[in-house]
Protein backbone atom coordinates (compact mmCIF):
# COMPACT_ATOMS: atom_id res chain seq x y z
CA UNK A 1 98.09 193.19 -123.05
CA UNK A 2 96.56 190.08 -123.96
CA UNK A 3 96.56 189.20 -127.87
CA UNK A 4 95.93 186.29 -129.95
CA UNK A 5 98.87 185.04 -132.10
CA UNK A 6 99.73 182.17 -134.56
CA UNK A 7 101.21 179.28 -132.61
CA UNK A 8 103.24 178.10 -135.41
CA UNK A 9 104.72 181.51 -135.45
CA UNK A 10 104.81 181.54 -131.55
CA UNK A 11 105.67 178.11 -130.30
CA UNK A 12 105.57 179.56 -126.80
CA UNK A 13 102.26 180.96 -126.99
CA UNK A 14 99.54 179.39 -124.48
CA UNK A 15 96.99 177.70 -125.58
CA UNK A 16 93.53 177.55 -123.68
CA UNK A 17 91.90 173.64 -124.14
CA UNK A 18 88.69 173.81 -125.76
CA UNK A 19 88.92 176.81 -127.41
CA UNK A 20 89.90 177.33 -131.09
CA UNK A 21 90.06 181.09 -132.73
CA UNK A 22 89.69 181.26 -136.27
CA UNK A 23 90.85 183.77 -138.56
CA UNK A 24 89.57 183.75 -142.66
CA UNK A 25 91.35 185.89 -144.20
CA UNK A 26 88.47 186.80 -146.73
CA UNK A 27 85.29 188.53 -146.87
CA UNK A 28 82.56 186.12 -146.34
CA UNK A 29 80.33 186.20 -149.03
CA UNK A 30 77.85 183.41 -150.82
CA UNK A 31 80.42 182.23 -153.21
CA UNK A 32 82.78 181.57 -150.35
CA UNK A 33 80.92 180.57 -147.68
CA UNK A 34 80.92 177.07 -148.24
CA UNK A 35 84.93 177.19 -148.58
CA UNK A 36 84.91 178.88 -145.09
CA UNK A 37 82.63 176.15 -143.70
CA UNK A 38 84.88 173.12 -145.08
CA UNK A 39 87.93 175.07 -143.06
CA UNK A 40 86.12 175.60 -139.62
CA UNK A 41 84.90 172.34 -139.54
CA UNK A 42 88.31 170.85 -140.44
CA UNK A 43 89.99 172.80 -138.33
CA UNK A 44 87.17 171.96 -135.46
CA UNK A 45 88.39 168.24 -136.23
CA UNK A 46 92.06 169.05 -136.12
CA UNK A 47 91.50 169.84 -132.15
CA UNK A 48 92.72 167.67 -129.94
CA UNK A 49 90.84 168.70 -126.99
CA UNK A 50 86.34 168.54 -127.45
């Protein structure tokens, strides 16, 4: 079965270049949604890999 899990919590999980999964552990709503923007985009910078 193929899942996705936390690779700090799974050092020996693979990792597939290019492609970043996201998880917000929130409801997205208007008062939020800027908060939620700031992390994807930092964590779209974080990547090593375009």
């Amino acid at each position: 079965m193929r899942v996705s899990h936390n690779i700090a919590d799974f050092p020996d999980a693979k990792t597939i270049p290019g492609l970043l999964l996201y998880r917000f552990d929130s409801d997205l709503i208007f008062y939020n949604a800027d908060y939620m923007k700031a992390r994807v985009r930092a964590a779209v910078a974080a990547q090593k890999t375009p």
